[in-house]
Protein backbone atom coordinates (compact mmCIF):
# COMPACT_ATOMS: atom_id res chain seq x y z
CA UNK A 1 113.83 103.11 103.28
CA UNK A 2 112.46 100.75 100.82
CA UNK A 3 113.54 97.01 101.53
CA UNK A 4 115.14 95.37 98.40
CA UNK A 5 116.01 92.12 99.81
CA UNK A 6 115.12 89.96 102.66
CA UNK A 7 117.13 87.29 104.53
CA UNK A 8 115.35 84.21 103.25
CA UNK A 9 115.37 81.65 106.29
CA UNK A 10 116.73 77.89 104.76
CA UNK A 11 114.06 75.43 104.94
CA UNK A 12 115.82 72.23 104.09
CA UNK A 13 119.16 70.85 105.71
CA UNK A 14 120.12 69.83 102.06
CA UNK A 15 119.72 73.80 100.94
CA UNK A 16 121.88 74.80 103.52
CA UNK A 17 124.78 72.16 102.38
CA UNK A 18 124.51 73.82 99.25
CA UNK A 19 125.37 76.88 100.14
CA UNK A 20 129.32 75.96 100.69
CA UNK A 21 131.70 78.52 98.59
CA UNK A 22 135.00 78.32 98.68
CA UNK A 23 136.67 81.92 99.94
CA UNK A 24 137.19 82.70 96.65
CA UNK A 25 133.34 83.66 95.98
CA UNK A 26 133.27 87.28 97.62
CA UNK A 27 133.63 86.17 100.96
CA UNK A 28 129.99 86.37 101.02
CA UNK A 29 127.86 84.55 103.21
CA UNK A 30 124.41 83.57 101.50
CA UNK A 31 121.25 81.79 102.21
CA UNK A 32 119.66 79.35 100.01
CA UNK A 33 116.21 78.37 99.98
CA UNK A 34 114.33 75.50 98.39
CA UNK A 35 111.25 76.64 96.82
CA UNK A 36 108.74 74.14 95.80
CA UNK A 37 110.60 72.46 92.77
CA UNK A 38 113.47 75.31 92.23
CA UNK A 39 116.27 77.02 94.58
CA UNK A 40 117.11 81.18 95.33
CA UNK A 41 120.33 81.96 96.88
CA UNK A 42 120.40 85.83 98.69
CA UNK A 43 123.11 87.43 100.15
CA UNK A 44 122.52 87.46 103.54
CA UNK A 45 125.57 90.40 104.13
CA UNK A 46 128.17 91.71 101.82
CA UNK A 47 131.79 91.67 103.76
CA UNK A 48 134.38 93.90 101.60
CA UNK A 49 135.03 96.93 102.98
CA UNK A 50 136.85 98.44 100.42
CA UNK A 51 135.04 100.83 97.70
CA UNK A 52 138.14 100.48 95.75
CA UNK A 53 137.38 98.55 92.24
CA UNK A 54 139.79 96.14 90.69
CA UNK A 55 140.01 96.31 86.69
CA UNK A 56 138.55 93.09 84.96
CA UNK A 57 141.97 91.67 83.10
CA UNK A 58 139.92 88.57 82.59
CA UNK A 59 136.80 90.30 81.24
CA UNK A 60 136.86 88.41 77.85
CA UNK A 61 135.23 86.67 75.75
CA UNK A 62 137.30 84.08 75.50
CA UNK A 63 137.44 83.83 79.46
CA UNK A 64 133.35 83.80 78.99
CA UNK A 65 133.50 80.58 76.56
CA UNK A 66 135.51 78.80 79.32
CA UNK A 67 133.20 79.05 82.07
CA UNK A 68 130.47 78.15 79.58
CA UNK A 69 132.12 75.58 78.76
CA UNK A 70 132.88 74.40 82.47
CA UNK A 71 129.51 75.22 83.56
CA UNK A 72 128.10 72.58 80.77
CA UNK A 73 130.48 70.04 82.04
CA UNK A 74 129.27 70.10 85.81
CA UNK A 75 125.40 70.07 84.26
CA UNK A 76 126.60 66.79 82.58
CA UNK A 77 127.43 65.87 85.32
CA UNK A 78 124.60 65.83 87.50
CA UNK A 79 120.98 65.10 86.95
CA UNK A 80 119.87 67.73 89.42
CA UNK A 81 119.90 71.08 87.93
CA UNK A 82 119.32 72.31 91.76
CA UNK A 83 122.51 70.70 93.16
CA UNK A 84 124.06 73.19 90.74
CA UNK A 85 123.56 76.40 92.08
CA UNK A 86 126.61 76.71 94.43
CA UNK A 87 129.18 75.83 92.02
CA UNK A 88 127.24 78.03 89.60
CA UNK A 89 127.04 80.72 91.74
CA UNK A 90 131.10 80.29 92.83
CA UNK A 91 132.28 79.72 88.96
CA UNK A 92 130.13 83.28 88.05
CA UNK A 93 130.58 84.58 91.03
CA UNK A 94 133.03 87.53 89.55
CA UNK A 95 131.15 87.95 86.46
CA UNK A 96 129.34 91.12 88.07
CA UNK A 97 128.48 94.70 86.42
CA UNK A 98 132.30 95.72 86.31
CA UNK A 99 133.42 92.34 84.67
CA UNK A 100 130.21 93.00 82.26
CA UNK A 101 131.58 96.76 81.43
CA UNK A 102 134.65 95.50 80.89
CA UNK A 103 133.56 92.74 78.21
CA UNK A 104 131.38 94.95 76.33
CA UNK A 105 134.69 97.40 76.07
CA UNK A 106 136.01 94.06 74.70
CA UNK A 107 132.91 93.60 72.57
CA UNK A 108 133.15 96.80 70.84
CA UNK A 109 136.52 96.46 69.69
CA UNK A 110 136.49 93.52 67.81
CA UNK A 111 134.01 93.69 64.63
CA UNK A 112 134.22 90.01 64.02
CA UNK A 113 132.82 89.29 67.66
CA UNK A 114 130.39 91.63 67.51
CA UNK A 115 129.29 90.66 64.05
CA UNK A 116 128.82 87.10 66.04
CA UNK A 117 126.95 87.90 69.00
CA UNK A 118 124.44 89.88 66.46
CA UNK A 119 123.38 87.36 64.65
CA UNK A 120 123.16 85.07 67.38
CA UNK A 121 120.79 88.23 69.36
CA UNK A 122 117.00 89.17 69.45
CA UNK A 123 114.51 90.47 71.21
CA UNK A 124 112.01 88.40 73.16
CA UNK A 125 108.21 88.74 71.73
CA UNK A 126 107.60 91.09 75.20
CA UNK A 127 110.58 93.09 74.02
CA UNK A 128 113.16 92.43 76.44
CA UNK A 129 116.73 91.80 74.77
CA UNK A 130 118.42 88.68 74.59
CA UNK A 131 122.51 89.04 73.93
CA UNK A 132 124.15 85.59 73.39
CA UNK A 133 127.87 86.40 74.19
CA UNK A 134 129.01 82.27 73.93
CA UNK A 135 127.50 79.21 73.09
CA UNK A 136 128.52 75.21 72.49
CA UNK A 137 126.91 75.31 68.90
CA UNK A 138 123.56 74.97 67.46
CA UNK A 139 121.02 73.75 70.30
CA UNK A 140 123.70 73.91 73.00
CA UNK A 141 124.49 75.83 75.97
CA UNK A 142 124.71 79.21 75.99
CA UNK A 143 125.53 82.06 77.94
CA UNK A 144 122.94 85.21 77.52
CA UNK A 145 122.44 88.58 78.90
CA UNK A 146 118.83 89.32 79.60
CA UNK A 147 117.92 93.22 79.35
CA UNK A 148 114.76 95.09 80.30
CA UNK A 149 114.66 98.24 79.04
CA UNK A 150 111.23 99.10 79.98
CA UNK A 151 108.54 97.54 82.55
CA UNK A 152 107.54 94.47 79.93
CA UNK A 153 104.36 93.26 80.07
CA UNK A 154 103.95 89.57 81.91
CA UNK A 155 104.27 86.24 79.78
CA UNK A 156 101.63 84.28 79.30
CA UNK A 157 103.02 81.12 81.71
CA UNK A 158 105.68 78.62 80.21
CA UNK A 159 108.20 76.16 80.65
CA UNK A 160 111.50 75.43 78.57
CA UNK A 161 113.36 73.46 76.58
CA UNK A 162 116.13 73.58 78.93
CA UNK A 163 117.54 74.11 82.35
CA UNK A 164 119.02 77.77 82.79
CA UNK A 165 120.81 79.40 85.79
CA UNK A 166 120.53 83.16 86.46
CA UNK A 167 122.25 86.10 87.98
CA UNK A 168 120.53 89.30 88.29
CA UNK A 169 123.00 92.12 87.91
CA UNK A 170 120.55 95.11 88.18
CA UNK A 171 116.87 95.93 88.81
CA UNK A 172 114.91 93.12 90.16
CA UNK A 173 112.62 89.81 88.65
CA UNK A 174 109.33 89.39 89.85
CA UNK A 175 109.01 85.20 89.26
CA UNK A 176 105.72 83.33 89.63
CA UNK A 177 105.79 79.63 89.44
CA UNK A 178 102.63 77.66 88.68
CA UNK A 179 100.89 74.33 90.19
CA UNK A 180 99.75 72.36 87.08
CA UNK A 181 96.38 70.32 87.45
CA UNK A 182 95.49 72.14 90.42
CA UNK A 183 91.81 70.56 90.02
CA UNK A 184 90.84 71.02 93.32
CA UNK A 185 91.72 74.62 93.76
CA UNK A 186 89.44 77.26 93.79
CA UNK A 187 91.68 79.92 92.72
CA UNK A 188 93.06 77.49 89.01
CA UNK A 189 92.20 79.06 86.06
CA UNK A 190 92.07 76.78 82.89
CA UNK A 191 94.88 77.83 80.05
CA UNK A 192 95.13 76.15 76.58
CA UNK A 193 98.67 74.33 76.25
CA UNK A 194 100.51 75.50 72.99
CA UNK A 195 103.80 75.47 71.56
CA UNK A 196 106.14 77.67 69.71
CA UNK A 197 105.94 76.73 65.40
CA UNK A 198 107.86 78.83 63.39
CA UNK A 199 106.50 80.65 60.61
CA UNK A 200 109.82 81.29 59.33
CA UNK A 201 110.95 79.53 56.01
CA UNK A 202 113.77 76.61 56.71
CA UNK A 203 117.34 77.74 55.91
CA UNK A 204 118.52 76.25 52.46
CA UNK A 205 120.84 74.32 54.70
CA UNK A 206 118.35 72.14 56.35
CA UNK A 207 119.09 73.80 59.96
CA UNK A 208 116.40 73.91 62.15
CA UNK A 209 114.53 77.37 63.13
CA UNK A 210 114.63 78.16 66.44
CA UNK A 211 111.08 78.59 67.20
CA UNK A 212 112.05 81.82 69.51
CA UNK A 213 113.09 83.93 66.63
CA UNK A 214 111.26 86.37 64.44
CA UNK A 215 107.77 85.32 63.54
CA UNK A 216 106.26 81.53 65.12
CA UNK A 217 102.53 81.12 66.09
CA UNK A 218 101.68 79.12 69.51
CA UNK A 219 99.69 76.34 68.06
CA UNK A 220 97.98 74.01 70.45
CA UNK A 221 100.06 71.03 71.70
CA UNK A 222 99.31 67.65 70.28
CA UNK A 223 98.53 64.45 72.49
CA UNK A 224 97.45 66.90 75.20
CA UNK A 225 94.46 67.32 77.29
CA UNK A 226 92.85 70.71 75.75
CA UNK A 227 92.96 72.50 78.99
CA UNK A 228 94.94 72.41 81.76
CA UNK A 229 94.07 74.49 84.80
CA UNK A 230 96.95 76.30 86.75
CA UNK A 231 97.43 78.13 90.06
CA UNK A 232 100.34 80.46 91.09
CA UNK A 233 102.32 78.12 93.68
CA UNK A 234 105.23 80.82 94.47
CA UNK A 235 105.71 84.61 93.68
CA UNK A 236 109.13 86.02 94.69
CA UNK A 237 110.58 88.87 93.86
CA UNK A 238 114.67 88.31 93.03
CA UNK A 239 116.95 91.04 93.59
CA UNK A 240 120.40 92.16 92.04
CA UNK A 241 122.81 90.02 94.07
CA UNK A 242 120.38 86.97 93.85
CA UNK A 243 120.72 83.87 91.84
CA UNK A 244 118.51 80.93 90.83
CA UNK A 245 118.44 77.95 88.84
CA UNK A 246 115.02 76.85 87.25
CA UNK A 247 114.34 73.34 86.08
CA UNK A 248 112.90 72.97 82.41
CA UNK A 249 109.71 71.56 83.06
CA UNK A 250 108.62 74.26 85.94
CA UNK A 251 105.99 76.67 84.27
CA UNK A 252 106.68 80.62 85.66
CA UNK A 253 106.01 83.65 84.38
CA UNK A 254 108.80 86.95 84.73
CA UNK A 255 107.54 90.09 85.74
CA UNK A 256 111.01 92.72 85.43
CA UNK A 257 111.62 96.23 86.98
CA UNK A 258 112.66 98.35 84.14
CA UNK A 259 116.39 98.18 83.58
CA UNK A 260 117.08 94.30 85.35
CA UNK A 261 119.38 92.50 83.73
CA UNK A 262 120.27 88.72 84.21
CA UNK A 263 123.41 87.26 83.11
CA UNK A 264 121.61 83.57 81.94
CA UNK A 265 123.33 80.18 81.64
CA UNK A 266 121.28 77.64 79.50
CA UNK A 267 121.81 73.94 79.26
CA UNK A 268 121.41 71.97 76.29
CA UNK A 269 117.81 71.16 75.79
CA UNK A 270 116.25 68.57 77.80
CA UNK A 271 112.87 68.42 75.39
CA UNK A 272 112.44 69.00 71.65
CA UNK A 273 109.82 72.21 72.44
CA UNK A 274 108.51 74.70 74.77
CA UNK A 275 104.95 74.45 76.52
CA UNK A 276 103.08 77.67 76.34
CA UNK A 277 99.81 78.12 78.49
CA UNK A 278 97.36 80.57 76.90
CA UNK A 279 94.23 81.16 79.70
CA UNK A 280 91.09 80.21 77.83
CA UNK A 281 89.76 83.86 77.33
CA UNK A 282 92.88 84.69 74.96
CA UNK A 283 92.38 81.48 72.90
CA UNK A 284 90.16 83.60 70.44
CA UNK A 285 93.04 86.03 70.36
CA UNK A 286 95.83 86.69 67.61
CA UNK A 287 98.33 83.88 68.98
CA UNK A 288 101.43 84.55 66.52
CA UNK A 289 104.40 85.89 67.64
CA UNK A 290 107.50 88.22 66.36
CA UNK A 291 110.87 88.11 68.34
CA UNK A 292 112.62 90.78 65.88
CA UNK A 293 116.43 90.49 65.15
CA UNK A 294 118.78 93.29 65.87
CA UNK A 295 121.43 95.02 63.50
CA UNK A 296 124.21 95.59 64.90
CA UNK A 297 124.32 99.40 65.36
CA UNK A 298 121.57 98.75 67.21
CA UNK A 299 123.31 95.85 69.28
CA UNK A 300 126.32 98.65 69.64
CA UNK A 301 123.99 101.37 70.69
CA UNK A 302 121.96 98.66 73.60
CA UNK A 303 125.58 97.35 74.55
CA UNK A 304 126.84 101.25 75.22
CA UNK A 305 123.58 101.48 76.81
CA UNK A 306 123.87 98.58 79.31
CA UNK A 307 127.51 99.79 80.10
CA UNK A 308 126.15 103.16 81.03
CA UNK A 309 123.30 101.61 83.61
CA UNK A 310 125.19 99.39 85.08
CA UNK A 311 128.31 101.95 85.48
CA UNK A 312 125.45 104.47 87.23
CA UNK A 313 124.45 102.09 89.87
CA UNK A 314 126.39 102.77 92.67
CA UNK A 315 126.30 100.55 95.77
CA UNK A 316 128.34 100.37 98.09
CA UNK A 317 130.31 96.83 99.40
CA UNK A 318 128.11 96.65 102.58
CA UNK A 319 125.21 97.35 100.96
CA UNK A 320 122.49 95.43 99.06
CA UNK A 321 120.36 96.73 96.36
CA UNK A 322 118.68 100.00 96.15
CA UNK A 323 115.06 100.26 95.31
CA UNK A 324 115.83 103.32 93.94
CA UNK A 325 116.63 104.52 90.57
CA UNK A 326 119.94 105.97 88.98
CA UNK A 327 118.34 110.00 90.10
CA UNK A 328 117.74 108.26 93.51
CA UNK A 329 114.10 108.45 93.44
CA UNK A 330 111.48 106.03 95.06
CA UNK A 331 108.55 105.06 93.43
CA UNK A 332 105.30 103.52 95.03
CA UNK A 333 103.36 100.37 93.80
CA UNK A 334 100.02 100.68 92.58
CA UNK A 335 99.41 96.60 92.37
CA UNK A 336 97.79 95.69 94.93
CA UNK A 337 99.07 92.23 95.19
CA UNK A 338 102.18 93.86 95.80
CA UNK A 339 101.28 95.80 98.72
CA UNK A 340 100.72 92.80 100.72
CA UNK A 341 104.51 91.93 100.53
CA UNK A 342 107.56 93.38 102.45
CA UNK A 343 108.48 94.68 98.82
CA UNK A 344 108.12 98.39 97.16
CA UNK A 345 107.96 98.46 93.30
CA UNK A 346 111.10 100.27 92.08
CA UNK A 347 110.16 101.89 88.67
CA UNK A 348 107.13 101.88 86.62
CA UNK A 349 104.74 104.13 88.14
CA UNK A 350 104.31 107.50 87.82
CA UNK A 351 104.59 108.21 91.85
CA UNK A 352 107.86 109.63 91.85
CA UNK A 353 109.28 111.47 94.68
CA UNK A 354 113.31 112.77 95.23
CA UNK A 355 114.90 111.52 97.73
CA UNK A 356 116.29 115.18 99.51
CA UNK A 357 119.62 115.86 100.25
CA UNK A 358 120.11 117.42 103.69
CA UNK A 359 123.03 120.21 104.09
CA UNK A 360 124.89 120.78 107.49
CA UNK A 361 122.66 123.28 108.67
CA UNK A 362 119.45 121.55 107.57
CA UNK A 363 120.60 118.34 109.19
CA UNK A 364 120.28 120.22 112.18
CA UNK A 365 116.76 120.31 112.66
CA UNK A 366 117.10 116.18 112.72
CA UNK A 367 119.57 115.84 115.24
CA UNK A 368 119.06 113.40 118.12
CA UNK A 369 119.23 114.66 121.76
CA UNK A 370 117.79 114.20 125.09
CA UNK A 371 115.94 116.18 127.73
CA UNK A 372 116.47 115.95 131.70
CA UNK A 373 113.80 112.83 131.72
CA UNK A 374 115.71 110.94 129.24
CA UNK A 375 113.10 111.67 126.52
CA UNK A 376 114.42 111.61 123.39
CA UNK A 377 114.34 115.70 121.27
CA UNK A 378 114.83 115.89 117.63
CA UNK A 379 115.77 119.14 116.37
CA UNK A 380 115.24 120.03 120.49
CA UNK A 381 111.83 119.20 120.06
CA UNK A 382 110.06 116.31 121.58
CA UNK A 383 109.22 113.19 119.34
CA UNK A 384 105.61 112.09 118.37
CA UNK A 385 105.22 108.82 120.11
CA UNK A 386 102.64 107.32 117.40
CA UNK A 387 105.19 107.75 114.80
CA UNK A 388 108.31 105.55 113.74
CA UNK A 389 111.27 107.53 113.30
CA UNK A 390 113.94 106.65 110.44
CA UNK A 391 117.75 107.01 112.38
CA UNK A 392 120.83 107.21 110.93
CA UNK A 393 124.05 106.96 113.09
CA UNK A 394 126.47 109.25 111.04
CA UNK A 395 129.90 109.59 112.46
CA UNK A 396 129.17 110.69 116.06
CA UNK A 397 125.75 112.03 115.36
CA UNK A 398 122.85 110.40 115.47
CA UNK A 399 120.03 112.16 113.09
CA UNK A 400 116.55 110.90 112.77
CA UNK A 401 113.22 111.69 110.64
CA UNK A 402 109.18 110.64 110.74
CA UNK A 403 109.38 107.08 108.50
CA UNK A 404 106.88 108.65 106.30
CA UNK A 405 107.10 107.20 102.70
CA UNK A 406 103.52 108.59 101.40
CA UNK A 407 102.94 112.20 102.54
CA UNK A 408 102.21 114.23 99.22
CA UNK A 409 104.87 116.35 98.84
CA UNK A 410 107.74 115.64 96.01
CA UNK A 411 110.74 115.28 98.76
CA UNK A 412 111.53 112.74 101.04
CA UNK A 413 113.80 112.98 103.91
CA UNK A 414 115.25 108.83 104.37
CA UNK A 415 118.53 107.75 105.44
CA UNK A 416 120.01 108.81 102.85
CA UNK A 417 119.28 112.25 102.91
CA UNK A 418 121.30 112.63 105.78
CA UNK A 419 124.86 110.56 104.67
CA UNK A 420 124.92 111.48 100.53
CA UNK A 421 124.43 107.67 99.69
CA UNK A 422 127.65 107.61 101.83
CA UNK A 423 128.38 104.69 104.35
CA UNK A 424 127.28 104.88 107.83
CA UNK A 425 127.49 103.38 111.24
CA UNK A 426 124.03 102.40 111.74
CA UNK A 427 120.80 103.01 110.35
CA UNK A 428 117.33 101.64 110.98
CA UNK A 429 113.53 102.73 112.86
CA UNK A 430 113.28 103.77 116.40
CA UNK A 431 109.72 103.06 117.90
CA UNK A 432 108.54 104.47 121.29
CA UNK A 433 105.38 103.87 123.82
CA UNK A 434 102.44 106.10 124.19
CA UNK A 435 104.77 108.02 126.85
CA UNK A 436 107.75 108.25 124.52
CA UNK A 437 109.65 106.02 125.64
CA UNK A 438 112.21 104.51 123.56
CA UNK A 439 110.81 100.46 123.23
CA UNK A 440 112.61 99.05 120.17
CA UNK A 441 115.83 100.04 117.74
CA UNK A 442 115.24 97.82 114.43
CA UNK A 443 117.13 97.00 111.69
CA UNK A 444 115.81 98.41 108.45
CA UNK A 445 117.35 100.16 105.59
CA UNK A 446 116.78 99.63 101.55
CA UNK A 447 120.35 99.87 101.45
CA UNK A 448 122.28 97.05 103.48
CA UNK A 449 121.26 94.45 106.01
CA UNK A 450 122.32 96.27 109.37
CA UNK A 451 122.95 93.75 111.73
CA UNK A 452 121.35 93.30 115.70
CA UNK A 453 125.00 94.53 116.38
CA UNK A 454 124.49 98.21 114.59
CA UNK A 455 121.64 98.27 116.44
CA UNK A 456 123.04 97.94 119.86
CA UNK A 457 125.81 100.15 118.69
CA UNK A 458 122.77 102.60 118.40
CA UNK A 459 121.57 101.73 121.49
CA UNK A 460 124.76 101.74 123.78
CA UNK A 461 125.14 105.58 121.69
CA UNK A 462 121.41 106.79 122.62
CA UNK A 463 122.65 105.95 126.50
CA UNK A 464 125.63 108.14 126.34
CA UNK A 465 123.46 111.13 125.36
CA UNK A 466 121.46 110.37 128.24
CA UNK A 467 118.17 108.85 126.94
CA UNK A 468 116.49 106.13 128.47
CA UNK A 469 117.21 102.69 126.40
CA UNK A 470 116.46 100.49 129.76
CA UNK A 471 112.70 99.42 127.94
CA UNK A 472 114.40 99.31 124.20
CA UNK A 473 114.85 95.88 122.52
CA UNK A 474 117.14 95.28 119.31
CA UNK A 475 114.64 94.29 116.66
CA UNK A 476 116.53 91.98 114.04
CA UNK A 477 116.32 92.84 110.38
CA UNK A 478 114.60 89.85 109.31
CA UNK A 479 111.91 90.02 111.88
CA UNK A 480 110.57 93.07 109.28
């Protein structure tokens, strides 16, 4: 299956403090890790067992303008935006796509509200949305919704005027941060520095125009060296379930998988404008800039819209995200860059292929058995030992399938074609000598994290049916 999310390893003993939340916080254990200047918090294994959802009573607005208002107080309080992601992450930590269904039920049904939140709204000049549900006032915090309808093309790179925490509810982010002055690289490239200047006339009352909003031009920065070279420093990919906080003056760039959204806090701003870098073959280029308004039947129509996503989405407690869409279907990557990671693009390309759905008596061409040598027979036949083998412990059957993700037929056979997106005991890859013999049981799935402990689960099972596990080694998921 396609991996969504990996274990991130914590690299600093102060990142691991960090990562202290009270029970309250989903019981769920998480890993935070510092990365060059900014810090990403993953789930490392969701605990709930029940499926069973609990209405949001609390799912207000008004509920929403607390926290906002409590989350601005603890950034006053500290001069390190990176100390706050754990109390972030445990004050928003039930603000999650059932919480966000139930506000914009809440949304709908007051006019006023909405009528607020509209004007307040627009889209970003790459076309994602931005919904501000609660602010402090002008040029304070707020609290945003971030929505990608579509695969947006990338930002030129920027920083902000503020500090901002985010949650990704669905989809994923694909973040690159940038070394600035990176003179001795060979891989810089030089970018112009600019800055949002509206070209919007001032309101007759003297407020200012946010530079962000309907039409502005980047005009180049003032007491600043013309060019500026910059390097990627980081690229990470942040999944739903994932949460970061990103200081103002970092310079990144957002790549999204169509349909993320991020539930976004922002502080008050820490600088009086935003630093755009334009590389030095777009200088020439038209460099104004429309972030539209919204009306707010549209506004309605994207907030029914959002509900409807995030209500499809199905995953289960034990599980972490899917890279798959709401039909279930997996898609392939055609950046190359993005081959070289663990990571399979999600949407976007036109390499679609249905994940099949196995019935009973399909299922049993799949099934795991053994013969008199303690070979391992799939569908009574013997395996191919130069192929990994997807397994899926369902029950008291174990079923298992070629890992083949890029074979040119529509259908794909993956764990999930053999449990209906159900929960399972174990799943992962079985991988075998040049005899056949059975030599490792990992942990893999696009699903969940399975644990070393599924896997010897697996393998304790395998030696009840009589195949030979003596050479087989638990492979940790992580290790992928």
């Amino acid at each position: 299956m396609n991996i969504f999310a990996t274990t991130r390893s914590v690299t600093a003993t102060c990142a691991l403090l960090l990562c202290t939340l009270s029970a309250n916080a989903q019981n769920t254990s998480r890993f935070i890790t510092h990365k060059d200047g900014w810090y990403i918090s993953s789930p490392s294994l969701h605990t709930p067992t029940s499926t069973k959802k609990t209405p949001h009573t609390n799912a207000t607005l008004e509920d929403l303008q607390a926290r906002g208002t409590q989350a601005h107080t603890l950034w006053q309080k500290d001069n390190n935006p990176n100390a706050l992601l754990a109390p972030f992450q445990e004050l928003f930590a039930d603000v999650d796509r059932d919480y966000i269904c139930a506000l914009i039920d809440s949304i709908l049904e007051d006019e006023e509200q909405l009528e607020r939140i509209t004007a307040a709204s627009y889209r970003n000049v790459i076309g994602f949305l931005k919904i501000v549900l609660a602010d402090g006032g002008p040029e304070s915090w707020k609290l945003r919704l971030h929505v990608w309808e579509q695969k947006e093309v990338k930002e030129f790179p920027h920083n902000h005027k503020w500090d901002f925490y985010s949650k990704i509810l669905s989809g994923y982010l694909t973040q690159e941060v940038y070394e600035r002055n990176a003179f001795d690289q060979a891989d810089a490239v030089l970018h112009s520095v600019r800055e949002p200047v509206s070209l919007m006339p001032i309101p007759e009352d003297g407020s200012p125009v946010c530079p962000c909003r309907d039409d502005y031009a980047l005009e180049e920065k003032e007491q600043t060296q013309s060019t500026t070279p910059l390097r990627v420093a980081t690229k990470d990919n942040i999944a739903v379930g994932e949460s970061y906080v990103m200081p103002h003056h970092l310079i990144h760039t957002i790549t999204p998988s169509r349909g993320a959204i991020s539930f976004v806090f922002t502080s008050e701003k820490k600088t009086d404008n935003s630093e755009v870098f334009v590389p030095m073959d777009r200088v020439a280029t038209d460099l104004s800039r429309n972030a539209p308004s919204v009306t707010k039947e549209e506004l309605k129509e994207e907030l029914l819209n959002i509900k409807a996503l995030l209500e499809q989405l199905y995953i289960h407690p034990g599980y972490l995200p899917e890279m798959v869409d709401t039909e279930h279907r997996y898609y392939f990557p055609t950046d190359e860059a993005f081959q070289q990671g663990p990571w399979r693009e999600v949407i976007g390309t036109t390499y679609a292929k249905k994940v099949v759905q196995l019935t009973n008596e399909q299922k049993k061409a799949y099934r795991v058995s053994a013969d008199e040598n303690g070979c391992m027979l799939i569908g009574g036949k013997a395996i191919d030992p130069t192929q990994d083998y997807l397994f899926v412990l369902d029950e008291q059957v174990v079923y298992a399938a070629i890992k083949d993700f890029h074979h040119q037929e529509a259908e794909l056979v993956c764990h999930t074609s053999f449990t209906d997106y159900g929960p399972t005991k174990a799943v992962g890859v079985f991988q075998f000598d040049a005899d056949g013999t059975l030599k490792a049981i990992e942990a893999y799935s696009g699903h969940y994290m399975p644990t070393v402990a599924h896997m010897q689960q697996m393998k304790d099972y395998l030696h009840m049916l009589g195949i030979n596990t003596a050479h087989a080694v638990c492979i940790p998921y992580h290790n992928r």
